[in-house]
N, C-alpha and C. Protein backbone atom coordinates (compact mmCIF):
# COMPACT_ATOMS: atom_id res chain seq x y z
N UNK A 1 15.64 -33.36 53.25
CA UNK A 1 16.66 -32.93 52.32
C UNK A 1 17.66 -32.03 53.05
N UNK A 2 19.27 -32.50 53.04
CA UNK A 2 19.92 -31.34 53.66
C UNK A 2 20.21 -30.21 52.85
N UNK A 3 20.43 -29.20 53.53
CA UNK A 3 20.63 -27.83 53.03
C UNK A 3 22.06 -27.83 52.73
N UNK A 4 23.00 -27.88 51.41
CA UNK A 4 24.09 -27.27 50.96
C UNK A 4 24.23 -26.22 51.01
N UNK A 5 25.41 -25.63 51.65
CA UNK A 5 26.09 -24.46 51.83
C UNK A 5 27.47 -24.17 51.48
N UNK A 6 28.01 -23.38 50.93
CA UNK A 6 29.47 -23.25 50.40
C UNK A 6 29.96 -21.75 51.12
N UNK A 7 30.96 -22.07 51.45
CA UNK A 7 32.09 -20.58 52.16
C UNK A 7 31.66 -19.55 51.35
N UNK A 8 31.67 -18.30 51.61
CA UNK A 8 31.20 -16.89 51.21
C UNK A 8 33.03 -16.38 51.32
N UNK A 9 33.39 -16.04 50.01
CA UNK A 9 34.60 -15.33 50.18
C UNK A 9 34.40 -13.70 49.58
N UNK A 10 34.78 -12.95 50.39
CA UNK A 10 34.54 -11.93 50.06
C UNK A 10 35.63 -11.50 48.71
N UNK A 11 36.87 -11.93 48.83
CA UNK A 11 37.63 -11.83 48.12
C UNK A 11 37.08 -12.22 46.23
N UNK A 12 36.06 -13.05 46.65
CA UNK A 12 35.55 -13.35 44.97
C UNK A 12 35.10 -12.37 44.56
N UNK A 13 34.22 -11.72 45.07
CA UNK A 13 33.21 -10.71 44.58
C UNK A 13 34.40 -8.81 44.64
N UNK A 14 35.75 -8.67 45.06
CA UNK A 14 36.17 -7.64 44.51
C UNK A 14 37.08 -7.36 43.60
N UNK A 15 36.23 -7.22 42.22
CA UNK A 15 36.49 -7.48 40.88
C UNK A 15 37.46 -6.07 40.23
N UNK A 16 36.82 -4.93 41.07
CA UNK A 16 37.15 -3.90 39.71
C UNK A 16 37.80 -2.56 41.41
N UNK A 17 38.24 -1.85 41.21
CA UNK A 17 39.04 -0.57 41.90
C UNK A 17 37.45 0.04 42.54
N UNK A 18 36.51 0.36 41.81
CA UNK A 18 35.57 0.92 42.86
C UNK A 18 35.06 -0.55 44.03
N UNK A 19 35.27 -1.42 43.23
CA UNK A 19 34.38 -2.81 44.08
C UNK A 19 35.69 -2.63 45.26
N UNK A 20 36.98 -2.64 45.57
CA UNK A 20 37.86 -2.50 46.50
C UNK A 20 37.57 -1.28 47.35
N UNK A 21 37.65 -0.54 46.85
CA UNK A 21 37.48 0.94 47.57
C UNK A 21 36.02 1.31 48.43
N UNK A 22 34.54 0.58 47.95
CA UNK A 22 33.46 0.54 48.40
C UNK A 22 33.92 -0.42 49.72
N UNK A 23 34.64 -1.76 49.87
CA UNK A 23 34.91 -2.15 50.73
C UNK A 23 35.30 -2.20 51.70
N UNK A 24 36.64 -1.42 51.55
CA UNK A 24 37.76 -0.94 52.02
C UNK A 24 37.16 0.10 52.97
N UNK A 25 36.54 1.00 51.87
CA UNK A 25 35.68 2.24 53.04
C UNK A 25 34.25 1.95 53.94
N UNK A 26 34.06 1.01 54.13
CA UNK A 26 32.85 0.09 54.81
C UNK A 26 33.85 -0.60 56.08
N UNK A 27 34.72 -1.28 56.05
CA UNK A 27 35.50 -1.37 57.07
C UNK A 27 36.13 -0.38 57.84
N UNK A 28 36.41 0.74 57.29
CA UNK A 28 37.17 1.94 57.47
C UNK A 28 35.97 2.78 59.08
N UNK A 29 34.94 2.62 58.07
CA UNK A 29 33.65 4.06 58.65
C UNK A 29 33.26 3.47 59.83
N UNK A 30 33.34 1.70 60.64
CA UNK A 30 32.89 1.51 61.88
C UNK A 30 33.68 0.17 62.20
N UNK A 31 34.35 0.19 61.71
CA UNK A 31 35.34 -1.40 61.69
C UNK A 31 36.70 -1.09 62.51
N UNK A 32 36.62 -2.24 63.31
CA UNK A 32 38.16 -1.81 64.34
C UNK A 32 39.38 -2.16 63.59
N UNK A 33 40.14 -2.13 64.01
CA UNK A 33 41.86 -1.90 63.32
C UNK A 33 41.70 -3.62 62.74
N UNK A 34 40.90 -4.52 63.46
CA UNK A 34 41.30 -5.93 63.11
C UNK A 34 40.49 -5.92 61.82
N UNK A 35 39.45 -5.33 62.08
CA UNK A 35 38.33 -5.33 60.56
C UNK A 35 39.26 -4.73 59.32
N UNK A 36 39.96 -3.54 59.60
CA UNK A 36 40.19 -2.82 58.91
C UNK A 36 41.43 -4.10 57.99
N UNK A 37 42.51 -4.20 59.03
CA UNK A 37 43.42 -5.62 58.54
C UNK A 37 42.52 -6.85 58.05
N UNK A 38 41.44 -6.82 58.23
CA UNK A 38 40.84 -8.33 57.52
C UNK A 38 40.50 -7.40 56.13
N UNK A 39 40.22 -7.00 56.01
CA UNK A 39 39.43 -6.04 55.13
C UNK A 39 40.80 -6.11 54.15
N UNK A 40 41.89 -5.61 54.28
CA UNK A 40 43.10 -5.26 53.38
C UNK A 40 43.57 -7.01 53.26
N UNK A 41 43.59 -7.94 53.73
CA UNK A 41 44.52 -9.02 53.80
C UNK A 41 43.29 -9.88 52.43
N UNK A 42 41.54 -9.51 52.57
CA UNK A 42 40.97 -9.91 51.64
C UNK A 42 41.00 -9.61 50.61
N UNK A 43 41.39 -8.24 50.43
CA UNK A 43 41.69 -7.32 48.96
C UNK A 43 42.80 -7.75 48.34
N UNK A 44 44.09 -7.75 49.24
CA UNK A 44 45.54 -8.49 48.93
C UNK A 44 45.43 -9.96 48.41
N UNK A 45 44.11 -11.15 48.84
CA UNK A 45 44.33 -11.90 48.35
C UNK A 45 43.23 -12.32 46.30
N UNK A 46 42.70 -10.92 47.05
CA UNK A 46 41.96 -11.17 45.34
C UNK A 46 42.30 -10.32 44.50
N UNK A 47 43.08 -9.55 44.85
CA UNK A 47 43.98 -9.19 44.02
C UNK A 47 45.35 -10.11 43.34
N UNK A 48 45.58 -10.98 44.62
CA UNK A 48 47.06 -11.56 44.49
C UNK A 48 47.97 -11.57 45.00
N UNK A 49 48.53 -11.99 46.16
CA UNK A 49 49.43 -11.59 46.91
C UNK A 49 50.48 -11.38 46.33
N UNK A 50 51.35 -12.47 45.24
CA UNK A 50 52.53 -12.34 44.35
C UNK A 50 52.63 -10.87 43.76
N UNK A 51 51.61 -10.44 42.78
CA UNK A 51 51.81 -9.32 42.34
C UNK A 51 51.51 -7.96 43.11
N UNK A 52 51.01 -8.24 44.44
CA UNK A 52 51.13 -7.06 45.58
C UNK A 52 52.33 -6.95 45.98
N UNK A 53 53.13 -8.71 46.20
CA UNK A 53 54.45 -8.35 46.83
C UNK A 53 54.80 -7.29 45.90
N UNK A 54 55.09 -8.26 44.66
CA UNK A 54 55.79 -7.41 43.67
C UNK A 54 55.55 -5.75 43.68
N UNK A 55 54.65 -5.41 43.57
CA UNK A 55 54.15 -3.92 43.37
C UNK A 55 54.71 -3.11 44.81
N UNK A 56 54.39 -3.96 45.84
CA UNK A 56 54.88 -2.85 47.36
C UNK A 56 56.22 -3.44 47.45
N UNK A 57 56.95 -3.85 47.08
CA UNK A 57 58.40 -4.60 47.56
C UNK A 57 58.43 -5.25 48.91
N UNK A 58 57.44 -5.66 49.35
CA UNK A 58 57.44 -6.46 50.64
C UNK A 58 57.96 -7.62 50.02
N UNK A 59 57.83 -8.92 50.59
CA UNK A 59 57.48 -10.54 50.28
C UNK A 59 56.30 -10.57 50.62
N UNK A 60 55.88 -11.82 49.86
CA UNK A 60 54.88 -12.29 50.46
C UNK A 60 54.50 -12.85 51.74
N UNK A 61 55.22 -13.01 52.09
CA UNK A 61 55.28 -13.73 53.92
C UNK A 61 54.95 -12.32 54.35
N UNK A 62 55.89 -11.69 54.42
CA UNK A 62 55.89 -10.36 54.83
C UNK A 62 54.29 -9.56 55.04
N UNK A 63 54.03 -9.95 53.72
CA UNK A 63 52.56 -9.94 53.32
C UNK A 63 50.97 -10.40 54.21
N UNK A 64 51.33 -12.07 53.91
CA UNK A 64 50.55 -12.91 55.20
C UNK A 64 50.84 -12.79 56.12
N UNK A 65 51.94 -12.18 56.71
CA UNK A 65 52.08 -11.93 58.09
C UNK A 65 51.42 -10.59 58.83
N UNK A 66 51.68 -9.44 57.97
CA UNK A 66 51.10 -8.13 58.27
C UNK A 66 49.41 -8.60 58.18
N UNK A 67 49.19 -9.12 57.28
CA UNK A 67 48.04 -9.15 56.64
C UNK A 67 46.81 -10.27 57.47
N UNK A 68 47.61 -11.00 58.02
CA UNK A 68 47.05 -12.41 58.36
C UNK A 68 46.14 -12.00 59.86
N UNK A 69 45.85 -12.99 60.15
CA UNK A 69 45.01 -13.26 61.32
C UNK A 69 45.38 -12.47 62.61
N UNK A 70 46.72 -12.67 62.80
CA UNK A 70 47.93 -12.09 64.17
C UNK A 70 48.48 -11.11 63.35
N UNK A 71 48.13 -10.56 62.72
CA UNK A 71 49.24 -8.84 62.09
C UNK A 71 48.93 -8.07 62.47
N UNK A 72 49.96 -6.93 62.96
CA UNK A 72 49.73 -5.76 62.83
C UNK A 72 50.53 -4.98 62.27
N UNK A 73 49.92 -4.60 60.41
CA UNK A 73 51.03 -3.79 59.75
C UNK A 73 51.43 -2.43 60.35
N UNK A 74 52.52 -2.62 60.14
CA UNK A 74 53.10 -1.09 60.41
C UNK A 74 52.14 0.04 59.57
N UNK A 75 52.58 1.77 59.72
CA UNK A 75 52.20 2.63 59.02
C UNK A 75 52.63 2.54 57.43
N UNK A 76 54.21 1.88 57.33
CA UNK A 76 54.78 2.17 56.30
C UNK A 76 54.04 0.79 55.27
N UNK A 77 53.53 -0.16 56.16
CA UNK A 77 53.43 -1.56 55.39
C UNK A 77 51.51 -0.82 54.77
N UNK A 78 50.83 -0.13 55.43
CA UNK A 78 49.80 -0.29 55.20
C UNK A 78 49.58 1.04 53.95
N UNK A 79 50.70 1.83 53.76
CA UNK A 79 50.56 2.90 52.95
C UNK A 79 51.34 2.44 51.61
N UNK A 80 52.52 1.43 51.88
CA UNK A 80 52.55 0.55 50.81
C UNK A 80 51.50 -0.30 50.07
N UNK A 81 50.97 -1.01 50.75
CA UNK A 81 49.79 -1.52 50.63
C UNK A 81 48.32 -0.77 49.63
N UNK A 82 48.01 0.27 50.26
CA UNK A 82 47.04 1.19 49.97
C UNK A 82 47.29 1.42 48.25
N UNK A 83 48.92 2.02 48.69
CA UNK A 83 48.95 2.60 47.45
C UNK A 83 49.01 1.70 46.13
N UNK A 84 49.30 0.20 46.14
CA UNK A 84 49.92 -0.91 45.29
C UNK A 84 47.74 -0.98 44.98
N UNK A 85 47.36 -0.75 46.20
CA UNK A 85 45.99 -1.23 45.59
C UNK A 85 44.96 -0.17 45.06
N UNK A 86 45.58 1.01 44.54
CA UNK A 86 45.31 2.05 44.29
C UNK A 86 44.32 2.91 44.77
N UNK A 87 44.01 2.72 45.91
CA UNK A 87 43.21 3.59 46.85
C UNK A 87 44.13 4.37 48.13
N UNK A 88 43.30 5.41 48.44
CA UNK A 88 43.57 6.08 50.05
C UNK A 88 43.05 6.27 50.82
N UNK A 89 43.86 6.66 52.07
CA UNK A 89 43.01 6.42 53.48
C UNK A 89 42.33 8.01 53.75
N UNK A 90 41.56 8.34 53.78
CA UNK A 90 41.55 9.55 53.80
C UNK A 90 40.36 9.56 55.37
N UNK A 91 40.89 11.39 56.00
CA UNK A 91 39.93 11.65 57.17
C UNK A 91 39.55 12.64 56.96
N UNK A 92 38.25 12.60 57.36
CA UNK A 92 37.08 13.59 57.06
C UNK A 92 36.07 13.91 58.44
N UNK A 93 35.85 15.07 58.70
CA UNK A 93 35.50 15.44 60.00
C UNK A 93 33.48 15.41 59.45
């Protein structure tokens, strides 16, 4: 009998502002800058990219591009970002 398997999207399972923010800060605490950008580009898409553009005034390209595979958002793109998804980056010694 073969074994069925289906893609694991992380993006399904973040439903509610703490389910983002538990995530978000799990990439944050040992995750490199690329984790950290996969981490935001998965939140952006289960959230919605359309209504992120909308909310940060980027585009959406703008969006998949910062966000995507080869991005690296700026400071201003990722504090737009943060804030449209109602969390912050915060440092703690």
């Amino acid at each position: 009998m073969a074994i069925e398997t289906q893609i694991w999207d992380a993006a399904d399972y973040l439903k509610t502002p703490a389910d983002i923010a538990a995530y978000l800060d799990a990439s944050l605490e040992d995750g490199t800058a690329e984790d950290i950008r996969t981490a935001l580009g998965t939140i952006a898409r289960a959230r919605g990219m359309t209504a992120l553009a909308r909310e940060t005034g980027l585009t959406r390209e703008a969006l998949y591009k910062a966000l995507g595979e080869q991005g690296n958002p700026t400071l201003d793109t990722l504090l737009k970002v943060t804030k449209a998804l109602g969390v912050r980056l915060a440092i703690a010694a």
